[in-house]
Protein backbone atom coordinates (compact mmCIF):
# COMPACT_ATOMS: atom_id res chain seq x y z
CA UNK A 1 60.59 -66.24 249.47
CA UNK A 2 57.20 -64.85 248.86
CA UNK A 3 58.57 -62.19 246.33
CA UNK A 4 60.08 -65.11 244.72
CA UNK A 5 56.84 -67.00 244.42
CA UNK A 6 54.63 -63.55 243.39
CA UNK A 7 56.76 -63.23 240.20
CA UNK A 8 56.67 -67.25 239.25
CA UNK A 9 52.63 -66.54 239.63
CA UNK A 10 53.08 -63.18 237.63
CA UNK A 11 55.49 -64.82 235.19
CA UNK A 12 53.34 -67.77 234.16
CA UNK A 13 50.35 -65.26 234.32
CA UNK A 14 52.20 -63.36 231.32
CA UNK A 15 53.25 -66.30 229.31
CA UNK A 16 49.53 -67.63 229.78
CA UNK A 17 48.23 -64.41 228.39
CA UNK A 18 51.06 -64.29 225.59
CA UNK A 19 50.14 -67.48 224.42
CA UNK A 20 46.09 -67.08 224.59
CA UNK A 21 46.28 -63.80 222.32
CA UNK A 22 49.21 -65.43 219.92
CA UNK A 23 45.98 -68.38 219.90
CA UNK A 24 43.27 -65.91 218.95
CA UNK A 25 45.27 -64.04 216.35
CA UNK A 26 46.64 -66.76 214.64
CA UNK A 27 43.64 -68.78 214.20
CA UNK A 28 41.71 -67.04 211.73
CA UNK A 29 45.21 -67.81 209.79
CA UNK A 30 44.99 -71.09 210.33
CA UNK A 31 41.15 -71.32 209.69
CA UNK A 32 41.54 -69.77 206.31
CA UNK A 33 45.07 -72.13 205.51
CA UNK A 34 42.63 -74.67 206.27
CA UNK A 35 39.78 -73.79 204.05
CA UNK A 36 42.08 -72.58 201.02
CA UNK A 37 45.39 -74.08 201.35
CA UNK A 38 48.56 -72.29 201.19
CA UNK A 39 48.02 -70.48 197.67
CA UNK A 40 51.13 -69.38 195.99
CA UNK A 41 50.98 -65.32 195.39
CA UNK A 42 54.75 -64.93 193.68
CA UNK A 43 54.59 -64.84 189.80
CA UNK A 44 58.22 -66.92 190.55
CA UNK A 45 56.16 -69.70 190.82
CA UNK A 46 54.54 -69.77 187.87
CA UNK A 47 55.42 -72.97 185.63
CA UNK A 48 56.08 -74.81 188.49
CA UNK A 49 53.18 -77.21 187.78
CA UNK A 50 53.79 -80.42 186.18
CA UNK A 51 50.71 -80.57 184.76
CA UNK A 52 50.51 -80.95 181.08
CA UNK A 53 47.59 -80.39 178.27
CA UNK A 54 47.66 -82.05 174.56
CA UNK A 55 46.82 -79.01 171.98
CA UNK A 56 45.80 -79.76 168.08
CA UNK A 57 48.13 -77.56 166.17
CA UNK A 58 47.91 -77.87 162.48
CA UNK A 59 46.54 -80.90 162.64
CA UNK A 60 48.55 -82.70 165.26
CA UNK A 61 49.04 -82.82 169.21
CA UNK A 62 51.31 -81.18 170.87
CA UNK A 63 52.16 -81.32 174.63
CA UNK A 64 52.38 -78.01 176.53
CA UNK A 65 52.61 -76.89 180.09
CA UNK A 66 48.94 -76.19 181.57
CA UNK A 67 49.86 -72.44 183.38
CA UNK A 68 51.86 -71.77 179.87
CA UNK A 69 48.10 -72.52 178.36
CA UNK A 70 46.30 -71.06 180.62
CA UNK A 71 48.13 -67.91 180.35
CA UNK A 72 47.24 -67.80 176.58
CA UNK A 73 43.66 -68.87 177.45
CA UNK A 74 43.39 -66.05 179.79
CA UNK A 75 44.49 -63.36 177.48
CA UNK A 76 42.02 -64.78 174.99
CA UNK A 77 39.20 -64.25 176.68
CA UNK A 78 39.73 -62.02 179.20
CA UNK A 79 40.19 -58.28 178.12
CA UNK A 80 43.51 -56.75 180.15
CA UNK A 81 41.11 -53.74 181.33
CA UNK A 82 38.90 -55.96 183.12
CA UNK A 83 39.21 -56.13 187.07
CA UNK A 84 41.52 -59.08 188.50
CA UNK A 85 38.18 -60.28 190.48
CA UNK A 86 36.33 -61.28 187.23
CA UNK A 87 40.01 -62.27 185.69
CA UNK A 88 40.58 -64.70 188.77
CA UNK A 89 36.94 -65.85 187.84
CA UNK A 90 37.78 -66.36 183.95
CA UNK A 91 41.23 -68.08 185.00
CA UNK A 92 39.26 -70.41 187.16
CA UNK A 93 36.34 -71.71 184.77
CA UNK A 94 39.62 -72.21 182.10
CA UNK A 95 41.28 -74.09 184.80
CA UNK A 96 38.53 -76.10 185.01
CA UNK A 97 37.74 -76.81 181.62
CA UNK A 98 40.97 -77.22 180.64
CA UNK A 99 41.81 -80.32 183.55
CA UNK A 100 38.15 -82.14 182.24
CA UNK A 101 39.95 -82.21 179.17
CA UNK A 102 42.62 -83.96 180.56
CA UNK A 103 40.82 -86.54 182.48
CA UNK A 104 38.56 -87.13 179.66
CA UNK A 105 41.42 -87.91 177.64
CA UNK A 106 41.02 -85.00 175.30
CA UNK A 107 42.96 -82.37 173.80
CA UNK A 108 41.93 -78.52 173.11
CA UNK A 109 42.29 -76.35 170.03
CA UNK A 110 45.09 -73.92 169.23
CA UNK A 111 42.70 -71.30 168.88
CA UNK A 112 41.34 -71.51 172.62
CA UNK A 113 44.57 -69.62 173.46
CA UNK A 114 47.11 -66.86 172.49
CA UNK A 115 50.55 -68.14 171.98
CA UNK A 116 53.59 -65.88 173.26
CA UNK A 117 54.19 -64.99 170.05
CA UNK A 118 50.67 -64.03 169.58
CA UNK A 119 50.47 -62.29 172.60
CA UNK A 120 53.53 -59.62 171.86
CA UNK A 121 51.24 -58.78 168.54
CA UNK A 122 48.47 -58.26 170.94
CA UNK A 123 49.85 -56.52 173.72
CA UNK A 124 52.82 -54.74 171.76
CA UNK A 125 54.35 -52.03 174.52
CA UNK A 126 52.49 -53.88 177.54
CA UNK A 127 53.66 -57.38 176.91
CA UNK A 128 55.93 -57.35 179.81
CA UNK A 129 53.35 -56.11 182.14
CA UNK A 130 50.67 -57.51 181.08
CA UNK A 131 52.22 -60.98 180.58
CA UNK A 132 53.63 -60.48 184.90
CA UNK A 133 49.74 -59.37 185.55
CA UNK A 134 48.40 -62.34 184.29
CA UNK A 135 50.84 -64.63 185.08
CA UNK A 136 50.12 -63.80 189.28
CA UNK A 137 46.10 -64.73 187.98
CA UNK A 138 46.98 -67.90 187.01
CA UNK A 139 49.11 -68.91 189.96
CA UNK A 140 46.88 -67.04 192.88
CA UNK A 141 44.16 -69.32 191.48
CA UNK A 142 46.15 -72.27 191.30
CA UNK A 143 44.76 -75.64 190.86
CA UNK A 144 41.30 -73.63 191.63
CA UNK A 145 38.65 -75.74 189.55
CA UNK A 146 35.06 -75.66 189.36
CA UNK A 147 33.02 -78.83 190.93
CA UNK A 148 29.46 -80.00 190.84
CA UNK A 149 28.07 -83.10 192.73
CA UNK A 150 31.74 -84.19 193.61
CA UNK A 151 32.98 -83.51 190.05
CA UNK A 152 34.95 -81.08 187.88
CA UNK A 153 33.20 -79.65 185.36
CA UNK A 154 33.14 -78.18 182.21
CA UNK A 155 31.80 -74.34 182.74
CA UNK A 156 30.35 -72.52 179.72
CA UNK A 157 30.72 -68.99 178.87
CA UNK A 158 30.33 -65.95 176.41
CA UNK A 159 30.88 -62.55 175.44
CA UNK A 160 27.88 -60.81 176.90
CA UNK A 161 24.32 -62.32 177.21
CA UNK A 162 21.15 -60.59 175.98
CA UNK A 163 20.30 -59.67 179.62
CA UNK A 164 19.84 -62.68 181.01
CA UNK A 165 21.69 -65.92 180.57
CA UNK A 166 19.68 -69.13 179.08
CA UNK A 167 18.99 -72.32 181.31
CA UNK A 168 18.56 -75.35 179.99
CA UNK A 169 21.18 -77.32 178.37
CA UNK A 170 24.08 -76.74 176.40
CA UNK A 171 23.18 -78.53 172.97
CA UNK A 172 24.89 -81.95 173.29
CA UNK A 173 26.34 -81.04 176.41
CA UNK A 174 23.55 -81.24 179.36
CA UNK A 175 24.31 -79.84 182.85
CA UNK A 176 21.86 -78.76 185.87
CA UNK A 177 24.43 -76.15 187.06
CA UNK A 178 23.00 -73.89 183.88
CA UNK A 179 20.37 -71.91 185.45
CA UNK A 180 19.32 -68.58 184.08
CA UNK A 181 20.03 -65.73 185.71
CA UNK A 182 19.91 -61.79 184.93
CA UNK A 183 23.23 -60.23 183.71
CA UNK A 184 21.37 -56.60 183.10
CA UNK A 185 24.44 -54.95 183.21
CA UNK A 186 25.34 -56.70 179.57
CA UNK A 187 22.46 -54.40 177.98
CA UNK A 188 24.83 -51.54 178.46
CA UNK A 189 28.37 -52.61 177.03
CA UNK A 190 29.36 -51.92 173.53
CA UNK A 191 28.19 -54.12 170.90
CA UNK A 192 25.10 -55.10 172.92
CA UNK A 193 23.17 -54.58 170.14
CA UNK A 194 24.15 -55.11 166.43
CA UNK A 195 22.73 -54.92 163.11
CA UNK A 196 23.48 -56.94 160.06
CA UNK A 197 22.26 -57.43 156.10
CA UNK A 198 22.42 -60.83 154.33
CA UNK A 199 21.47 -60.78 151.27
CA UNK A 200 18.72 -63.12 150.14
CA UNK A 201 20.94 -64.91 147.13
CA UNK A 202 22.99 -66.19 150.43
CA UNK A 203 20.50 -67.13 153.08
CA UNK A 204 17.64 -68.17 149.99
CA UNK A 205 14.18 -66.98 149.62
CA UNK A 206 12.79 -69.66 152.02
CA UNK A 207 14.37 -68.12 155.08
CA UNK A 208 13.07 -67.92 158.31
CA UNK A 209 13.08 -69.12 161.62
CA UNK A 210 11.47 -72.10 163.17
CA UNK A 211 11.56 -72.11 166.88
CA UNK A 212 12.99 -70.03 169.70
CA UNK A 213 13.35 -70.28 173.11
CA UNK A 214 11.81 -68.03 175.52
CA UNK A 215 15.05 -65.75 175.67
CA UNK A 216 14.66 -65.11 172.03
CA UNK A 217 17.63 -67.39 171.02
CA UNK A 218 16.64 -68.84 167.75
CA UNK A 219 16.65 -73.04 168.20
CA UNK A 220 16.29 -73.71 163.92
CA UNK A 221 16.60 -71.85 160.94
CA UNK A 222 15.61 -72.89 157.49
CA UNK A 223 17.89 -71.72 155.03
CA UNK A 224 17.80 -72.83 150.87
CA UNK A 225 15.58 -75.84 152.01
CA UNK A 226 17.49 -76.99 155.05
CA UNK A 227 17.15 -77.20 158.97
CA UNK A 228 19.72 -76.43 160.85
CA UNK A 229 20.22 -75.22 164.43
CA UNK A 230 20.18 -71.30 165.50
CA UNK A 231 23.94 -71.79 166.68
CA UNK A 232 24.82 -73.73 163.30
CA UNK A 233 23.52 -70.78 161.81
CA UNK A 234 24.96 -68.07 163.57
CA UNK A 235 28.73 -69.46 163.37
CA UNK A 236 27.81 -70.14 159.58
CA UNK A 237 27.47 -66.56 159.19
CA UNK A 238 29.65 -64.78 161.54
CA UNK A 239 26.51 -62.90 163.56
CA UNK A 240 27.47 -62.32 167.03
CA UNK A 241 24.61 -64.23 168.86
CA UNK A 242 21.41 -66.51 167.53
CA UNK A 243 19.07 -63.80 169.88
CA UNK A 244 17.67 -61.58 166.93
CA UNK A 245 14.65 -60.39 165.01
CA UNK A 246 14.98 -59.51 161.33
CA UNK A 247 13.14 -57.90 158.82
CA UNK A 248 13.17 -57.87 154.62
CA UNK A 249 14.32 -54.70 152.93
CA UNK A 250 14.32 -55.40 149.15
CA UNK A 251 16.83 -58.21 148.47
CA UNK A 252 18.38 -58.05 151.91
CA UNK A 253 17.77 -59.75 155.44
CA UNK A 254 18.50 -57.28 157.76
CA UNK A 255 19.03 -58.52 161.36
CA UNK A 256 18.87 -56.78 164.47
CA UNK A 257 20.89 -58.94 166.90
CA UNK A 258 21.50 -58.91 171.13
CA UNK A 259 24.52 -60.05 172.61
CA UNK A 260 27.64 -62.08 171.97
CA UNK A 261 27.90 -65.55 171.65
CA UNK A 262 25.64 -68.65 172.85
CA UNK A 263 24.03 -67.05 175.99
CA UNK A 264 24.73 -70.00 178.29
CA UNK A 265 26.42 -70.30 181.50
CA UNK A 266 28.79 -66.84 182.29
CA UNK A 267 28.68 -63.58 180.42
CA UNK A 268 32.21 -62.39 181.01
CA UNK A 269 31.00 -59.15 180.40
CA UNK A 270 28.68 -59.47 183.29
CA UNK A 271 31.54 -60.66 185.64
CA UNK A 272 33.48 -58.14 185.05
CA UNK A 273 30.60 -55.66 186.19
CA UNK A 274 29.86 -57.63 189.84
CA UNK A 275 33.58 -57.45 189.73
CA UNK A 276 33.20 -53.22 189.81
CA UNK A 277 30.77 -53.83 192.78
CA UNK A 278 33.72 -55.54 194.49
CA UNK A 279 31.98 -58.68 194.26
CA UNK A 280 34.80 -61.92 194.77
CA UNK A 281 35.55 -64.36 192.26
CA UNK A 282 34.05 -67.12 194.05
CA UNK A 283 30.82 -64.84 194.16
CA UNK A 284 31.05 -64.26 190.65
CA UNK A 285 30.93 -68.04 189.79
CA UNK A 286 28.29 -69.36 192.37
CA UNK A 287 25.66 -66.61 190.70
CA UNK A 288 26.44 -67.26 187.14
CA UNK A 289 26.12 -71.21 188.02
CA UNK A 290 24.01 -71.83 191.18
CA UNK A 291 24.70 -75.30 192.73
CA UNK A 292 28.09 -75.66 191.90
CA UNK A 293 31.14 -75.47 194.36
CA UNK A 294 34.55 -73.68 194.09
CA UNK A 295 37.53 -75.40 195.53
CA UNK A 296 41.22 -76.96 195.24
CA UNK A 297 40.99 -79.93 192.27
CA UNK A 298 42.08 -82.75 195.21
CA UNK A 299 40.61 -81.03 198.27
CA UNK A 300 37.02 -81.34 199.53
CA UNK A 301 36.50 -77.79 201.40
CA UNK A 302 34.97 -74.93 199.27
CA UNK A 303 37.47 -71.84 198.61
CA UNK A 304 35.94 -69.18 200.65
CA UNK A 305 34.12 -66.00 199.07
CA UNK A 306 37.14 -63.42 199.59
């Protein structure tokens, strides 16, 4: 009778301890399901969202599936030998912008993404891989938006900064979550640093510039008697950023310009390095934009780091 009872005691003592180590290994699990949610990692699931975005093509709207967009978005602006870490990042700010759109009401242009036709021009012999790669971004960040003071928000971003990003505010578009912060790594990519000649018969005699802002951004320009704004004047004329100095060499403006593209928000460029230092997505977003918080569009817990 007493053997009987030792192996009841030993019995329950091994189901106890089955159950207490099953507890401590499958929490963390749990902890992280509860933090992130149960993220799909199959490219089968792509598409499955019902999610929709409006699109002006030639003039009109059309209707297309948002991880169909995003795709296109992706490949747009994210270069297929950058790291999946900054790629996750880029997927996520698109994500982002692309679902303000839709609550504002708004639609985005067809040339804020490759179509699939566009993208077997682009990717020729890779297509197939390239198109699997970046389908898996866009569904292990899915529904992974940007937030600041309990909203989604609209995340700026560029090419490569001039070594630092600008704070302040996007013109017409203000935001607190656009601090400056140094992207030194940008100084060292390819087409950091450009030069470029206008000649004087386009830009006019009377050119020069106004005002800049501490980074070196030009804010106005006068050109043949008008005023307009540095990034007027640097889409007007196809130079890569509005941070330059110039000089006059006989009939010609020759300008000696830094960076690519407005300077505000992320340098993609500059994700993709912290990226190469194994830095996370999440990382990667918090630095660019200090303040804001990374998580699920309808939950309320922040997507953890890694």
């Amino acid at each position: 009778m007493k053997k009987l009872e030792k192996e009841a005691v030993l019995k329950d003592r091994v189901i106890l301890v089955s159950a207490v180590s099953f507890f401590i290994f499958i929490l963390p699990y749990i902890f992280h399901l509860a933090i992130n949610g149960i993220q799909p990692v199959k490219v089968q699931d792509f598409g499955n969202s019902p999610q929709t975005i409006q699109v002006y093509i030639d003039g009109n709207k059309e209707e297309i599936q948002l991880e169909t967009y995003l795709v296109g978005a992706l490949a747009r602006h994210g270069d297929a030998n950058f790291e999946d870490e900054a790629l996750k990042a880029i997927a996520v700010i698109l994500r982002s912008n692309a679902v303000r759109t839709i609550i504002e009401g708004g639609a985005v242009s067809a040339d804020s993404f490759y179509t699939d036709e566009e993208l077997r021009i682009l990717w020729q012999n890779d297509y197939e891989m390239n198109l699997q790669r970046y389908r898996e971004l866009i569904v292990t960040t899915e529904g992974i938006v940007v937030f600041y003071n309990g909203d989604i928000v609209k995340v700026p971003f560029h090419r490569l900064s001039a070594g630092e990003t600008r704070d302040g505010d996007v013109p017409g578009k203000p935001a607190e979550y656009i601090k400056s912060v140094s992207s030194a790594e940008d100084m060292y990519a390819d087409g950091y640093y450009t030069t470029m000649e206008i000649k004087k018969s386009i830009l006019g005699e009377d050119f020069d510039v106004l005002d800049t802002d501490r980074f070196g951004y030009a804010l106005s320009v006068k050109t043949k008697g008008q005023i307009i704004n540095g990034e007027q004047f640097r889409c007007m004329f196809n130079i890569p950023s509005a941070c330059f100095d110039y000089e006059i060499k006989g009939d010609t403006y020759v300008f000696y310009v830094r960076g690519i593209g407005h300077g505000y928000g992320v340098s993609l460029y500059g994700a993709n390095a912290l990226a190469q230092k194994g830095w996370g997505f999440a990382e990667i977003l918090e630095y660019y934009l200090p303040g804001i918080e990374i998580r699920k569009e309808n939950r309320s817990d922040v997507i953890a780091h890694r």
